[in-house]
PDB file of N, CA and C in Angstrom:
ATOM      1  N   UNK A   1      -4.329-161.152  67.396  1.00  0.00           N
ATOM      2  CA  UNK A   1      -2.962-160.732  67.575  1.00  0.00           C
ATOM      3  C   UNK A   1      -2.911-159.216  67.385  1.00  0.00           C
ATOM      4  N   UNK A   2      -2.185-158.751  68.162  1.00  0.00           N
ATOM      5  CA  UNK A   2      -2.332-156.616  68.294  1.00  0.00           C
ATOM      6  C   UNK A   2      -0.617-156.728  67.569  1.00  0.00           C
ATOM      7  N   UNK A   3      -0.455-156.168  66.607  1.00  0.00           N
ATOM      8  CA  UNK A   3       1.025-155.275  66.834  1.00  0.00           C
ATOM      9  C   UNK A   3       1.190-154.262  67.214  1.00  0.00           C
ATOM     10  N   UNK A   4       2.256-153.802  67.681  1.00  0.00           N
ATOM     11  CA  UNK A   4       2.402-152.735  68.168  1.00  0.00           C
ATOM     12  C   UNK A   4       3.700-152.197  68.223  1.00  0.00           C
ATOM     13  N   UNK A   5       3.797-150.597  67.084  1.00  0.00           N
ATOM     14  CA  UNK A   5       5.006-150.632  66.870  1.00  0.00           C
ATOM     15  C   UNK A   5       5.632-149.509  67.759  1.00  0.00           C
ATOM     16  N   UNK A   6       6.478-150.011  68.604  1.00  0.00           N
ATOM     17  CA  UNK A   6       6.921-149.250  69.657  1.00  0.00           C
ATOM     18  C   UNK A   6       8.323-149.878  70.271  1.00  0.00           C
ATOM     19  N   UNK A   7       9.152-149.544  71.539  1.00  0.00           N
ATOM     20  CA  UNK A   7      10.139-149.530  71.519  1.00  0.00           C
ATOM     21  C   UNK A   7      10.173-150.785  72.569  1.00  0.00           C
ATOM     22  N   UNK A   8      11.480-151.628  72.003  1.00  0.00           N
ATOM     23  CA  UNK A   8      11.360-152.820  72.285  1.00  0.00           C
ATOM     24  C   UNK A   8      11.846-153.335  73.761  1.00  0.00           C
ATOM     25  N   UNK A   9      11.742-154.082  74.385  1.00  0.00           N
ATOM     26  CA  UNK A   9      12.033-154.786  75.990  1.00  0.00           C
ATOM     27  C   UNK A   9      12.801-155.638  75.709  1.00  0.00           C
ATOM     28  N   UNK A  10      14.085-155.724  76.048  1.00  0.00           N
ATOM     29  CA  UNK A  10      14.709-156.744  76.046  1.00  0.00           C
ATOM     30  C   UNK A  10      14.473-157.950  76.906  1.00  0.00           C
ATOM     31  N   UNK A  11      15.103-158.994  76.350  1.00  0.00           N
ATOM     32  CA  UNK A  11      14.678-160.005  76.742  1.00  0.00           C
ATOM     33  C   UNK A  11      15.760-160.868  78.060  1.00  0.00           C
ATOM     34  N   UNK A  12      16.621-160.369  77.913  1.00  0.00           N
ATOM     35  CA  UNK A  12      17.326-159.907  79.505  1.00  0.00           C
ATOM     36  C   UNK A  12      16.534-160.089  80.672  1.00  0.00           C
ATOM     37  N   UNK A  13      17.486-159.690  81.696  1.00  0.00           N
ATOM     38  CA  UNK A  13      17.109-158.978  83.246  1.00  0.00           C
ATOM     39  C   UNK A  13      16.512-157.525  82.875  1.00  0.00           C
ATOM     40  N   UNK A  14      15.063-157.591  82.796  1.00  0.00           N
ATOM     41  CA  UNK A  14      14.351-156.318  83.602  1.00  0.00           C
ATOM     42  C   UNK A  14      14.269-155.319  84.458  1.00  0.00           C
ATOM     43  N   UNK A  15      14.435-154.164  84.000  1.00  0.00           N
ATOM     44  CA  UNK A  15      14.910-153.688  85.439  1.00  0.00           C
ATOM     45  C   UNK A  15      13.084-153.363  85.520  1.00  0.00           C
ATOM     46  N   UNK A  16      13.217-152.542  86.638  1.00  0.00           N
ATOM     47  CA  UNK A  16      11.636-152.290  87.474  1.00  0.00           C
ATOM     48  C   UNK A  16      10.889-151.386  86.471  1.00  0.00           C
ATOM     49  N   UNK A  17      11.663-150.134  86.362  1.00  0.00           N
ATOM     50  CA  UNK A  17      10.607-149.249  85.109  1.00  0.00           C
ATOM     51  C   UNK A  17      10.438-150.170  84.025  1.00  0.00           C
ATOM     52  N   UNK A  18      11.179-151.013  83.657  1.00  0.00           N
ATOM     53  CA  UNK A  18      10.925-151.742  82.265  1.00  0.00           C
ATOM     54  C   UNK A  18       9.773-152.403  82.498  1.00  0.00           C
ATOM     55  N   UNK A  19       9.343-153.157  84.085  1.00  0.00           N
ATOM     56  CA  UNK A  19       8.795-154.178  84.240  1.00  0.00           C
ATOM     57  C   UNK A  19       7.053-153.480  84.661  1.00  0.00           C
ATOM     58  N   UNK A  20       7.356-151.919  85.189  1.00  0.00           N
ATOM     59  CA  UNK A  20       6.088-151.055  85.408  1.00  0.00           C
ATOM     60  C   UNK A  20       5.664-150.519  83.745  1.00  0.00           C
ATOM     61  N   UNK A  21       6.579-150.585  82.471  1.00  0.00           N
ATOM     62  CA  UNK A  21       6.113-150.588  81.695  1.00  0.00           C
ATOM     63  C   UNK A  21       5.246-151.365  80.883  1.00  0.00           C
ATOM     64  N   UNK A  22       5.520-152.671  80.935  1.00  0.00           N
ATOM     65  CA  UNK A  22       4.844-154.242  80.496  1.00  0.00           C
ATOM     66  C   UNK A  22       3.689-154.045  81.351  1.00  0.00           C
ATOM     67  N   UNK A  23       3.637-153.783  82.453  1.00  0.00           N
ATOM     68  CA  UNK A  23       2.261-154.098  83.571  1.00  0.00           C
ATOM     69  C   UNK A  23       1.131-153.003  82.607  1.00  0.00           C
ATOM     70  N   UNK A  24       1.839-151.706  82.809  1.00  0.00           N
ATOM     71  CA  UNK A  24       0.484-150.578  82.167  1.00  0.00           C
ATOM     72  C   UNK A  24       0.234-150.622  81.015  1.00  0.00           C
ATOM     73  N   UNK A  25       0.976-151.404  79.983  1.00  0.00           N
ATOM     74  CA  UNK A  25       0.230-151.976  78.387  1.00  0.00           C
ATOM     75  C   UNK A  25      -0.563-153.133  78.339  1.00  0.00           C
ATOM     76  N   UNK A  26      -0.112-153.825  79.286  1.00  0.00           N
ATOM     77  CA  UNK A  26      -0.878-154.718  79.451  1.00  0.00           C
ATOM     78  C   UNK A  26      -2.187-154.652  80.229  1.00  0.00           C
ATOM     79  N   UNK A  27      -2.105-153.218  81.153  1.00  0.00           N
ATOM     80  CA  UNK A  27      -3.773-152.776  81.453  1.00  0.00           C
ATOM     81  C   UNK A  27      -4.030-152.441  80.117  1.00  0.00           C
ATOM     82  N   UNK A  28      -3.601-151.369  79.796  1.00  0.00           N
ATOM     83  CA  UNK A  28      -4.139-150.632  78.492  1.00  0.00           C
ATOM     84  C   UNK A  28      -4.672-151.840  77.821  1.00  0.00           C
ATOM     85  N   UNK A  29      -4.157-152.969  77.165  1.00  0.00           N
ATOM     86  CA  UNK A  29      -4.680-153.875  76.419  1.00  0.00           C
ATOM     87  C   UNK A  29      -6.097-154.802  76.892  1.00  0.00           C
ATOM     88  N   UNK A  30      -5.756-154.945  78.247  1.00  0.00           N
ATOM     89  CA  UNK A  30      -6.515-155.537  78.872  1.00  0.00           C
ATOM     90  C   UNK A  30      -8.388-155.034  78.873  1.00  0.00           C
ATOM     91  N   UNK A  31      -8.108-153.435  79.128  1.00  0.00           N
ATOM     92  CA  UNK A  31      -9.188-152.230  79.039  1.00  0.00           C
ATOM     93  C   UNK A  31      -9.273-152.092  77.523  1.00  0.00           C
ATOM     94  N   UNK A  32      -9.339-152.041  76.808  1.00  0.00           N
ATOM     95  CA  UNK A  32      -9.232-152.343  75.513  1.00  0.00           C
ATOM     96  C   UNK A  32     -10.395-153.749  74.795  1.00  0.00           C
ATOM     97  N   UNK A  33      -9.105-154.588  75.312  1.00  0.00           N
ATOM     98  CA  UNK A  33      -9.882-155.726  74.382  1.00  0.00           C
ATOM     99  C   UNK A  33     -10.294-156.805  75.628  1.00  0.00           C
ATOM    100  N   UNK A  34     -10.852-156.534  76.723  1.00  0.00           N
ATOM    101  CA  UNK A  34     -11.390-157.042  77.477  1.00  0.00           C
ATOM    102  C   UNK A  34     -10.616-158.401  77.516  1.00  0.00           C
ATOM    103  N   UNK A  35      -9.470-159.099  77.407  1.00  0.00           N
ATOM    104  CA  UNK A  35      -9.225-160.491  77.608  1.00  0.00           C
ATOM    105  C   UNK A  35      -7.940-160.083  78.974  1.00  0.00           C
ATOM    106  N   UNK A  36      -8.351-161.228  79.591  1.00  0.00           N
ATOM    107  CA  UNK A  36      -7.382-161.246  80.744  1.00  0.00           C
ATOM    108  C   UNK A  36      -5.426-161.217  80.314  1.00  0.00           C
ATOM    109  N   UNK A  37      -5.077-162.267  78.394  1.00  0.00           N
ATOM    110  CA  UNK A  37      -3.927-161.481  78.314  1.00  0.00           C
ATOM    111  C   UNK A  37      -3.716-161.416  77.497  1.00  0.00           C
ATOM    112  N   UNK A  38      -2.966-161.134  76.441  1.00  0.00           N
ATOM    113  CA  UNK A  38      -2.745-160.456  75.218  1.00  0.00           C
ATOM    114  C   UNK A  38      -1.513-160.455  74.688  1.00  0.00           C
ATOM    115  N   UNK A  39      -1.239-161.595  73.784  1.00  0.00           N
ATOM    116  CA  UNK A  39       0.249-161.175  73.467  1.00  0.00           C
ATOM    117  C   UNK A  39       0.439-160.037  72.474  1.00  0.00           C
ATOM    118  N   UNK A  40       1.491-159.194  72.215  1.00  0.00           N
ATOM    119  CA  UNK A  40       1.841-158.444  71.689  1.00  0.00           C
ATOM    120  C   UNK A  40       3.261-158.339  71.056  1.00  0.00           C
ATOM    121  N   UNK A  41       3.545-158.440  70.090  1.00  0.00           N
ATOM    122  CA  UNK A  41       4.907-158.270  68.850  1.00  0.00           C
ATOM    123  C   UNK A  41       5.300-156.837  68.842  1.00  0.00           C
ATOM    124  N   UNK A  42       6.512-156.481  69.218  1.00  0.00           N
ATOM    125  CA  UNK A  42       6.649-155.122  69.048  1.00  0.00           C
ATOM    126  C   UNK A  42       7.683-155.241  68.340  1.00  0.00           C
ATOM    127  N   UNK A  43       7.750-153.299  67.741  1.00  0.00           N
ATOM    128  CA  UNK A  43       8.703-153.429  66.618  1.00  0.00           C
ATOM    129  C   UNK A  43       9.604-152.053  66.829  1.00  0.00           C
ATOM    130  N   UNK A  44      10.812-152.351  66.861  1.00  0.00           N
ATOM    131  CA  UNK A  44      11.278-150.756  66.923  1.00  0.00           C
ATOM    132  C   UNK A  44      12.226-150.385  65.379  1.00  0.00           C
ATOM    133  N   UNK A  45      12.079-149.532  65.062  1.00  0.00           N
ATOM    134  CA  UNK A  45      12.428-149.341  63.743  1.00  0.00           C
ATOM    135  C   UNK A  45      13.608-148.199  64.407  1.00  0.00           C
ATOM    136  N   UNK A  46      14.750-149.179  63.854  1.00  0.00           N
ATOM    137  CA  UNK A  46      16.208-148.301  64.363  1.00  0.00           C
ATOM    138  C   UNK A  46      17.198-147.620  63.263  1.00  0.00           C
ATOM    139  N   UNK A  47      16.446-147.328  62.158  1.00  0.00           N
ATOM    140  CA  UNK A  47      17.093-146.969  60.850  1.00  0.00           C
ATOM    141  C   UNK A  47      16.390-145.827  60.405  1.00  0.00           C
ATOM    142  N   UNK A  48      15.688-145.064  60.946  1.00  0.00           N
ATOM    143  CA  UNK A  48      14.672-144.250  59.739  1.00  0.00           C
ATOM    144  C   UNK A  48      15.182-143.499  58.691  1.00  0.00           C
ATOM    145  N   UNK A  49      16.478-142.784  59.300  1.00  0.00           N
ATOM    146  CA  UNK A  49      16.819-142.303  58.549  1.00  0.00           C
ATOM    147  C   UNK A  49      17.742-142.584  56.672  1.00  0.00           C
ATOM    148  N   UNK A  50      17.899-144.150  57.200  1.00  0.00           N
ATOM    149  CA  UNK A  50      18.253-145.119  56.186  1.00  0.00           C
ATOM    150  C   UNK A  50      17.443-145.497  55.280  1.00  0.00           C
ATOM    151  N   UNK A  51      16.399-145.707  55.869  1.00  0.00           N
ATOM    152  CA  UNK A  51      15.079-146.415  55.259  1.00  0.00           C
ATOM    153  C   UNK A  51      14.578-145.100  53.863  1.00  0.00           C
ATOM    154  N   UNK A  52      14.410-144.073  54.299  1.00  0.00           N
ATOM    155  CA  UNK A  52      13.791-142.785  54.366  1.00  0.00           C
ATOM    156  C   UNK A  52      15.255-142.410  53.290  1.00  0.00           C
ATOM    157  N   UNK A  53      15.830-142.374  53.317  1.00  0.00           N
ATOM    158  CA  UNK A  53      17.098-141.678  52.340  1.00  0.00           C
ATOM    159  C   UNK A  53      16.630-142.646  51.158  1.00  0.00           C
ATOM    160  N   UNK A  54      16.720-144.179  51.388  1.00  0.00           N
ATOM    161  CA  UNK A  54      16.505-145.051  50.350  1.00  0.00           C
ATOM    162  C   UNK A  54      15.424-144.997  49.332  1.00  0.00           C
ATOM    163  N   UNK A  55      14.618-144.083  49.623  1.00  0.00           N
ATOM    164  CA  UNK A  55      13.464-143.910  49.091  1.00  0.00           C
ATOM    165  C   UNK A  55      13.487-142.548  48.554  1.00  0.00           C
ATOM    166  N   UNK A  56      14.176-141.516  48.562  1.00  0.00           N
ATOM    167  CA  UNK A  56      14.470-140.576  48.452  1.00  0.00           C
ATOM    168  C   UNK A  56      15.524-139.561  48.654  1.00  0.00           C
ATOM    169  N   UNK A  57      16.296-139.029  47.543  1.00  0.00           N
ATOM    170  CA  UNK A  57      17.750-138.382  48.049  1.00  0.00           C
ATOM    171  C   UNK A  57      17.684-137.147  48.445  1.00  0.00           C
ATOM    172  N   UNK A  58      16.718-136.616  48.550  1.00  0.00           N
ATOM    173  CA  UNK A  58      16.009-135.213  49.106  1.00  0.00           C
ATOM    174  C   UNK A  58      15.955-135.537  51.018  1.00  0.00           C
ATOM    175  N   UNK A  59      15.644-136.924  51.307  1.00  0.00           N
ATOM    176  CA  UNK A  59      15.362-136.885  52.933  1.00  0.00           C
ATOM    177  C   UNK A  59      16.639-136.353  54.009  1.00  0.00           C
ATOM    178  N   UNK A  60      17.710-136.769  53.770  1.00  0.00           N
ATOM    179  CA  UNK A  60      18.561-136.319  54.614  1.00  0.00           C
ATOM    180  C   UNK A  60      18.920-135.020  54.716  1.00  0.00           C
ATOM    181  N   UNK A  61      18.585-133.828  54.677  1.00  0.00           N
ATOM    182  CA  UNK A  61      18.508-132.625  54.585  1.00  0.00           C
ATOM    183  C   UNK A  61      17.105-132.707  55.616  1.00  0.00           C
ATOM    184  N   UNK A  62      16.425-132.794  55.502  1.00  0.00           N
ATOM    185  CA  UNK A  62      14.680-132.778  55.945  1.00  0.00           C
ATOM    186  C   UNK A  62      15.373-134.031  57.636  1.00  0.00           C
ATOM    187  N   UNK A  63      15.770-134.581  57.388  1.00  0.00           N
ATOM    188  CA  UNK A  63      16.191-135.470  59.045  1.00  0.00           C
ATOM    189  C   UNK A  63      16.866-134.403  59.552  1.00  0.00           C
ATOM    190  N   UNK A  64      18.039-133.977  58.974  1.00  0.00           N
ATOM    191  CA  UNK A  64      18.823-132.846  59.961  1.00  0.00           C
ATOM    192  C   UNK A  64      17.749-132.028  60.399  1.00  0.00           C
ATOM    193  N   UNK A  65      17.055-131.663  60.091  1.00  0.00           N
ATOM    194  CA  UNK A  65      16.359-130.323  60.558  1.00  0.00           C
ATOM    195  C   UNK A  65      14.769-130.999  61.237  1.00  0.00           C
ATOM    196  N   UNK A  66      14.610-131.759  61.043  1.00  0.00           N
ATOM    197  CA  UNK A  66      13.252-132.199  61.937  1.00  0.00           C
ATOM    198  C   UNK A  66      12.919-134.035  61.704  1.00  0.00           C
ATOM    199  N   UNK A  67      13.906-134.276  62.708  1.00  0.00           N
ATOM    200  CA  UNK A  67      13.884-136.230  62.904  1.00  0.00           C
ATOM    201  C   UNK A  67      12.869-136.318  63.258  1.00  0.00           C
ATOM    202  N   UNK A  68      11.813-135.291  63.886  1.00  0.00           N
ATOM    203  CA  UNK A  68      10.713-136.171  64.377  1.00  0.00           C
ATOM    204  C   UNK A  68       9.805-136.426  63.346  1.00  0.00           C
ATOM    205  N   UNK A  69       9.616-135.563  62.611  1.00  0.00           N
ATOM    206  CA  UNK A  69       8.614-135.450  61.313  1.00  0.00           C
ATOM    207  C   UNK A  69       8.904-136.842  60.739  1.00  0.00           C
ATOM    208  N   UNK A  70      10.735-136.960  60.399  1.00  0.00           N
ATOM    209  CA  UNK A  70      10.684-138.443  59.803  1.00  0.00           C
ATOM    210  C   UNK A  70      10.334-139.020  60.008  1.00  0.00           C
ATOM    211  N   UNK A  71      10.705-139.511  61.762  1.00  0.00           N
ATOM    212  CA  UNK A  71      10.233-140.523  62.364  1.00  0.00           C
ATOM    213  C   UNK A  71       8.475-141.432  62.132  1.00  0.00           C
ATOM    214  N   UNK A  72       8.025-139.970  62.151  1.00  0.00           N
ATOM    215  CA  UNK A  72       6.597-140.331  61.713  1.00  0.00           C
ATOM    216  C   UNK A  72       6.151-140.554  60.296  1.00  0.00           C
ATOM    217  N   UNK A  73       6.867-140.135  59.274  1.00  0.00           N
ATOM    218  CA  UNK A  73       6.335-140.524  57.933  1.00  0.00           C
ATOM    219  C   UNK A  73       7.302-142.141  57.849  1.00  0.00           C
ATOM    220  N   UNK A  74       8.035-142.575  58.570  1.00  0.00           N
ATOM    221  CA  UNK A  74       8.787-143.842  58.496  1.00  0.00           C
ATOM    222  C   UNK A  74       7.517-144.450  58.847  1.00  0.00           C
ATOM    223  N   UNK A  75       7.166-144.289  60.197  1.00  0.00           N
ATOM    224  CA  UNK A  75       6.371-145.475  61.212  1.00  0.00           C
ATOM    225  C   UNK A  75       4.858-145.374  60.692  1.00  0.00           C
ATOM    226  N   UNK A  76       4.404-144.556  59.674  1.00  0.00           N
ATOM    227  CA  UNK A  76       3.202-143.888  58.483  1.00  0.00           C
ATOM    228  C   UNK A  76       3.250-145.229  57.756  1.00  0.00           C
ATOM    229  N   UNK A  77       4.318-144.975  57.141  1.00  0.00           N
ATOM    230  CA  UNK A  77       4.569-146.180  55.416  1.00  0.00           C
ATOM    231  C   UNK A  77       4.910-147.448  56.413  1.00  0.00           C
ATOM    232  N   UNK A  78       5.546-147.526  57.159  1.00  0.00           N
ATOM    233  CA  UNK A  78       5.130-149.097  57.860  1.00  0.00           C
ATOM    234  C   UNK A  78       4.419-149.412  58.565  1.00  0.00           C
ATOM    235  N   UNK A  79       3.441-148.982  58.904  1.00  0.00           N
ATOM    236  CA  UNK A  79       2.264-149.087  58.881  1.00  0.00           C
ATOM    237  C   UNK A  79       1.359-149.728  57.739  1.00  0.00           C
ATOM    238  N   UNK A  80       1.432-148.881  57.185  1.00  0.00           N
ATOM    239  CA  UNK A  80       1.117-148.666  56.106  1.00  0.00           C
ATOM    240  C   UNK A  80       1.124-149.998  55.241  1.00  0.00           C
ATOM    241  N   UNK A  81       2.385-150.460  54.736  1.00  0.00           N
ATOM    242  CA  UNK A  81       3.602-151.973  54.576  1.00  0.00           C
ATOM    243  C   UNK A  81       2.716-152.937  55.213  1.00  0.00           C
ATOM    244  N   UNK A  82       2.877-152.765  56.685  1.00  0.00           N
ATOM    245  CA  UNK A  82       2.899-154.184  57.337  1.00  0.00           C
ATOM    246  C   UNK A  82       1.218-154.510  57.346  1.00  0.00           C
ATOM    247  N   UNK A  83       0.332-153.734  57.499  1.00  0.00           N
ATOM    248  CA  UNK A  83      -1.277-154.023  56.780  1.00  0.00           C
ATOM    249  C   UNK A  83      -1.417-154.320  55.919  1.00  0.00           C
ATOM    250  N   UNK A  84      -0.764-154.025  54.686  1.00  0.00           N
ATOM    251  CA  UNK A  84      -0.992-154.435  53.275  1.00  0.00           C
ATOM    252  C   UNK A  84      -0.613-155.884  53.083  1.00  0.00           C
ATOM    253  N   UNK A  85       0.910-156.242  53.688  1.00  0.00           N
ATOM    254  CA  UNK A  85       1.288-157.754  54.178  1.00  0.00           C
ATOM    255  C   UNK A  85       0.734-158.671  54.310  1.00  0.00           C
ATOM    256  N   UNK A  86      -0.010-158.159  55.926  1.00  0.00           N
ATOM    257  CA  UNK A  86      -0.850-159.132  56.244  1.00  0.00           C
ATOM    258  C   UNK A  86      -1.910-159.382  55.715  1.00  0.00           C
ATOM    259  N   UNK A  87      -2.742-158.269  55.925  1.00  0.00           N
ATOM    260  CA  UNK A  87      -3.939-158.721  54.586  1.00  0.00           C
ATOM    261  C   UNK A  87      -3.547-159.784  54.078  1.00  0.00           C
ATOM    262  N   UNK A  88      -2.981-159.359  52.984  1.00  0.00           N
ATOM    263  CA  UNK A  88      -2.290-160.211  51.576  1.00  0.00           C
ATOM    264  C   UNK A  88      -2.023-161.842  51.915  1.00  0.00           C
ATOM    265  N   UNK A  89      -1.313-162.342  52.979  1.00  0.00           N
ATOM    266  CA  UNK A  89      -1.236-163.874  53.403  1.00  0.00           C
ATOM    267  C   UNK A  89      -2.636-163.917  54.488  1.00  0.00           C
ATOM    268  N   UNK A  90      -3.052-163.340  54.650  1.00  0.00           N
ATOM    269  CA  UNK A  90      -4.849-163.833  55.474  1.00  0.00           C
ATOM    270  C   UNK A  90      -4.774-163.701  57.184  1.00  0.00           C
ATOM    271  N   UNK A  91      -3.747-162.795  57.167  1.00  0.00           N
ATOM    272  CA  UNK A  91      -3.749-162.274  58.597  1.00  0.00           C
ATOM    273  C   UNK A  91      -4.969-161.383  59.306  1.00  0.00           C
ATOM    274  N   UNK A  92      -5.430-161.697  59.960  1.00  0.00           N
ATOM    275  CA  UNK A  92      -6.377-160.457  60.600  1.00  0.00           C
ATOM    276  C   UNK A  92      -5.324-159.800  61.496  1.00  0.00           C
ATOM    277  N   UNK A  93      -5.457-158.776  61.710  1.00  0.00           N
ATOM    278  CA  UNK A  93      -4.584-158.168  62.775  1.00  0.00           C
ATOM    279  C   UNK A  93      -4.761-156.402  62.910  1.00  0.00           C
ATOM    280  N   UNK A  94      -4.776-156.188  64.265  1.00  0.00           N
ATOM    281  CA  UNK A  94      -4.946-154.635  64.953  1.00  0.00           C
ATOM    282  C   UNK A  94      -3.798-154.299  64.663  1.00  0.00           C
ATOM    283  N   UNK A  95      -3.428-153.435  63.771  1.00  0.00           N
ATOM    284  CA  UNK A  95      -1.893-152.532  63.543  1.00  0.00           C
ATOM    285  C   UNK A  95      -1.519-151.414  64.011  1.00  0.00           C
ATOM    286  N   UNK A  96      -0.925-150.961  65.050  1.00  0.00           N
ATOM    287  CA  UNK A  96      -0.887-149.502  64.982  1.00  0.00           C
ATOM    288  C   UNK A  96       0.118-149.039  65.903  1.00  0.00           C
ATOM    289  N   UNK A  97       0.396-147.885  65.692  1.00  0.00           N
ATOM    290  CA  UNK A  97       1.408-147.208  66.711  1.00  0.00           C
ATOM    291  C   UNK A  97       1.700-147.158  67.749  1.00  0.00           C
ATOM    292  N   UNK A  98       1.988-147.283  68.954  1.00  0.00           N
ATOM    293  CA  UNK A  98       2.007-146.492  70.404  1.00  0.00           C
ATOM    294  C   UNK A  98       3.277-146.196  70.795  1.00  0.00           C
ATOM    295  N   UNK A  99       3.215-144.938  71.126  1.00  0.00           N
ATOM    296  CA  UNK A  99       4.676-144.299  71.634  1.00  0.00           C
ATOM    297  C   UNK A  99       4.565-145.033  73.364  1.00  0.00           C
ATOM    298  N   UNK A 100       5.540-145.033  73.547  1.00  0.00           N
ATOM    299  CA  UNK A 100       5.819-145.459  75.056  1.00  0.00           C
ATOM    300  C   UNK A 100       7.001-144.981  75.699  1.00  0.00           C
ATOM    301  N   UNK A 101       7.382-144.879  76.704  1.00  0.00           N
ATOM    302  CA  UNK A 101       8.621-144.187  77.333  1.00  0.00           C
ATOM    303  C   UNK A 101       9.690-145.412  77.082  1.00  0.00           C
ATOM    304  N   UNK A 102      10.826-144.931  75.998  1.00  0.00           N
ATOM    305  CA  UNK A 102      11.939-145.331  76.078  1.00  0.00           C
ATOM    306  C   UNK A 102      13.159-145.666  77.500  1.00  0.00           C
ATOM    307  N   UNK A 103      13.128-146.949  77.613  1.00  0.00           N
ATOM    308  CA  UNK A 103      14.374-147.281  78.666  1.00  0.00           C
ATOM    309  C   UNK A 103      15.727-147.892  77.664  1.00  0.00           C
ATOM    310  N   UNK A 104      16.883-147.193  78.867  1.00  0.00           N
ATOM    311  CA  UNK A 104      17.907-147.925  78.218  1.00  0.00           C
ATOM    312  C   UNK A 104      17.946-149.763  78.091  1.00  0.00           C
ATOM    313  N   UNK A 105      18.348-150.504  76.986  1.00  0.00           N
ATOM    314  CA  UNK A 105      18.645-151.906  77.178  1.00  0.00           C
ATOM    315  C   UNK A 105      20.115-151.906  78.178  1.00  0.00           C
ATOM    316  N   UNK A 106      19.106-152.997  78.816  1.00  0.00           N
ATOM    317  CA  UNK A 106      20.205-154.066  80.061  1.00  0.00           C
ATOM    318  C   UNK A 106      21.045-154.874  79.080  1.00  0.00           C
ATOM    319  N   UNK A 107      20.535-155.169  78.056  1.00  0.00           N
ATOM    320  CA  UNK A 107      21.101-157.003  77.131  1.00  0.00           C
ATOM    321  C   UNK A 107      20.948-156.931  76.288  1.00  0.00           C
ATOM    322  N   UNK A 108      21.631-157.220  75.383  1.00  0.00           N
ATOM    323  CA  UNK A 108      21.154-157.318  73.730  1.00  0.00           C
ATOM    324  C   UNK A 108      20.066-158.382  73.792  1.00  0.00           C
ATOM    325  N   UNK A 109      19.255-158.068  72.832  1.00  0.00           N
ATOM    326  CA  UNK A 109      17.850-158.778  72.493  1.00  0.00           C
ATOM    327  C   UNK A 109      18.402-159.987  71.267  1.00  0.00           C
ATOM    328  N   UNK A 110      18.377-161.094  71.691  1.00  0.00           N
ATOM    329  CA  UNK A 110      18.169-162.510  70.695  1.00  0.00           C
ATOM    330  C   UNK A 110      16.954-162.929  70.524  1.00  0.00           C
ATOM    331  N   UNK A 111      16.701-162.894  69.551  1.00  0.00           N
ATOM    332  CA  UNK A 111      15.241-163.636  68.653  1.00  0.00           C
ATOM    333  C   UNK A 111      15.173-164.899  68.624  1.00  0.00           C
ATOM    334  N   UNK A 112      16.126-165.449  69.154  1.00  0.00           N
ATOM    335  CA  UNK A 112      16.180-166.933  68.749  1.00  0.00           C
ATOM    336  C   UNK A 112      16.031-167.899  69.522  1.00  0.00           C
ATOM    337  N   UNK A 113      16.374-167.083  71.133  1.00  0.00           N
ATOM    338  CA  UNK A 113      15.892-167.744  72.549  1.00  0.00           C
ATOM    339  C   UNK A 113      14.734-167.446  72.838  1.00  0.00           C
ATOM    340  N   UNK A 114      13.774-168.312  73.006  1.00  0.00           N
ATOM    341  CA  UNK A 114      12.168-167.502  73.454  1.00  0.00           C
ATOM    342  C   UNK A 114      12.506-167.524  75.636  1.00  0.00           C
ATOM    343  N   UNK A 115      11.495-166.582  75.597  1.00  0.00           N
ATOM    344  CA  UNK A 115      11.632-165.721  76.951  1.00  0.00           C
ATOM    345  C   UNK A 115      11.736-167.165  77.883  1.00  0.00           C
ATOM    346  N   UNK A 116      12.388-167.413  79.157  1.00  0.00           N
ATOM    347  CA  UNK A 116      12.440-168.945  79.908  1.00  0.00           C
ATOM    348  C   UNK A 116      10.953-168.788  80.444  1.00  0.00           C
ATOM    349  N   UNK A 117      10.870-170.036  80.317  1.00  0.00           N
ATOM    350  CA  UNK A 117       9.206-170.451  81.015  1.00  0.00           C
ATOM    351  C   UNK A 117       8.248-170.451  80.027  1.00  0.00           C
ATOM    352  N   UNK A 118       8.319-169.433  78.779  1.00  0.00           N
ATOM    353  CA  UNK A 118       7.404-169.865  77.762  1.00  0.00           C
ATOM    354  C   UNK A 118       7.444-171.293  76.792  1.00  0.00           C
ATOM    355  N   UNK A 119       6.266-172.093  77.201  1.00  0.00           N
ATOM    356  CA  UNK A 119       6.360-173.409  76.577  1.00  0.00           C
ATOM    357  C   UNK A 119       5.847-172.981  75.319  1.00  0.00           C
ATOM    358  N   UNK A 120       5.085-172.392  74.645  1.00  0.00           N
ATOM    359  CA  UNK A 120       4.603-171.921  73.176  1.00  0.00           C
ATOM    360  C   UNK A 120       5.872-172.142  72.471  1.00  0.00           C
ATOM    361  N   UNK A 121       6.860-171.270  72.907  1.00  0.00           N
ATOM    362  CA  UNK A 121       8.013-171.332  71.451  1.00  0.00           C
ATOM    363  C   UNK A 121       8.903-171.894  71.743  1.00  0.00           C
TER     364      UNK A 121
END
């Protein structure tokens, strides 16, 4: 199982860039870990600056002036988090970042409907 924490696809109607995005991670993965397919869990972390204050009352001063820096010491420590996790209950798992080109959502994303046609969930 790969995670991969990056920005999420709704589970909606697709539009075409969304759908040329899924195709070239899924080369990338493919060139990678040599298997024909690969599921992948993605995660978009839509709070940093919440997360990041909570941990420190010094951060919001440091977001005004450079969100990206946060951004990256957020998606650092969860990282960071979600390896230590898994480990811990006996997960093996590839953890790691990838930036990808942000599209606007078509649909709000429900967790609770799995995608139509997948018999797994």
């Amino acid at each position: 199982m790969i995670l991969l924490a990056a920005a999420c696809v709704s589970l909606g109607v697709l539009s075409t860039a969304q759908r040329k995005r899924i195709a070239a991670l899924e080369s990338e993965l493919r060139a990678v870990h040599g298997e024909a397919t690969v599921e992948v869990i993605t995660i978009e972390i839509q709070n940093h600056v919440e997360l990041a204050t909570s941990r420190s009352p010094f951060v919001r001063p440091l977001a005004m002036v450079t969100p990206g820096l946060l951004r990256s010491i957020v998606h650092r420590a969860t990282l960071k988090m979600m390896r230590s996790q898994l480990a811990e209950n006996g997960v093996v798992a590839d953890v790691r970042s990838r930036r990808v080109p942000v599209q606007p959502r078509t649909a709000p994303v429900d967790d609770d409907d799995p995608p139509p046609g997948d018999p797994d969930l």
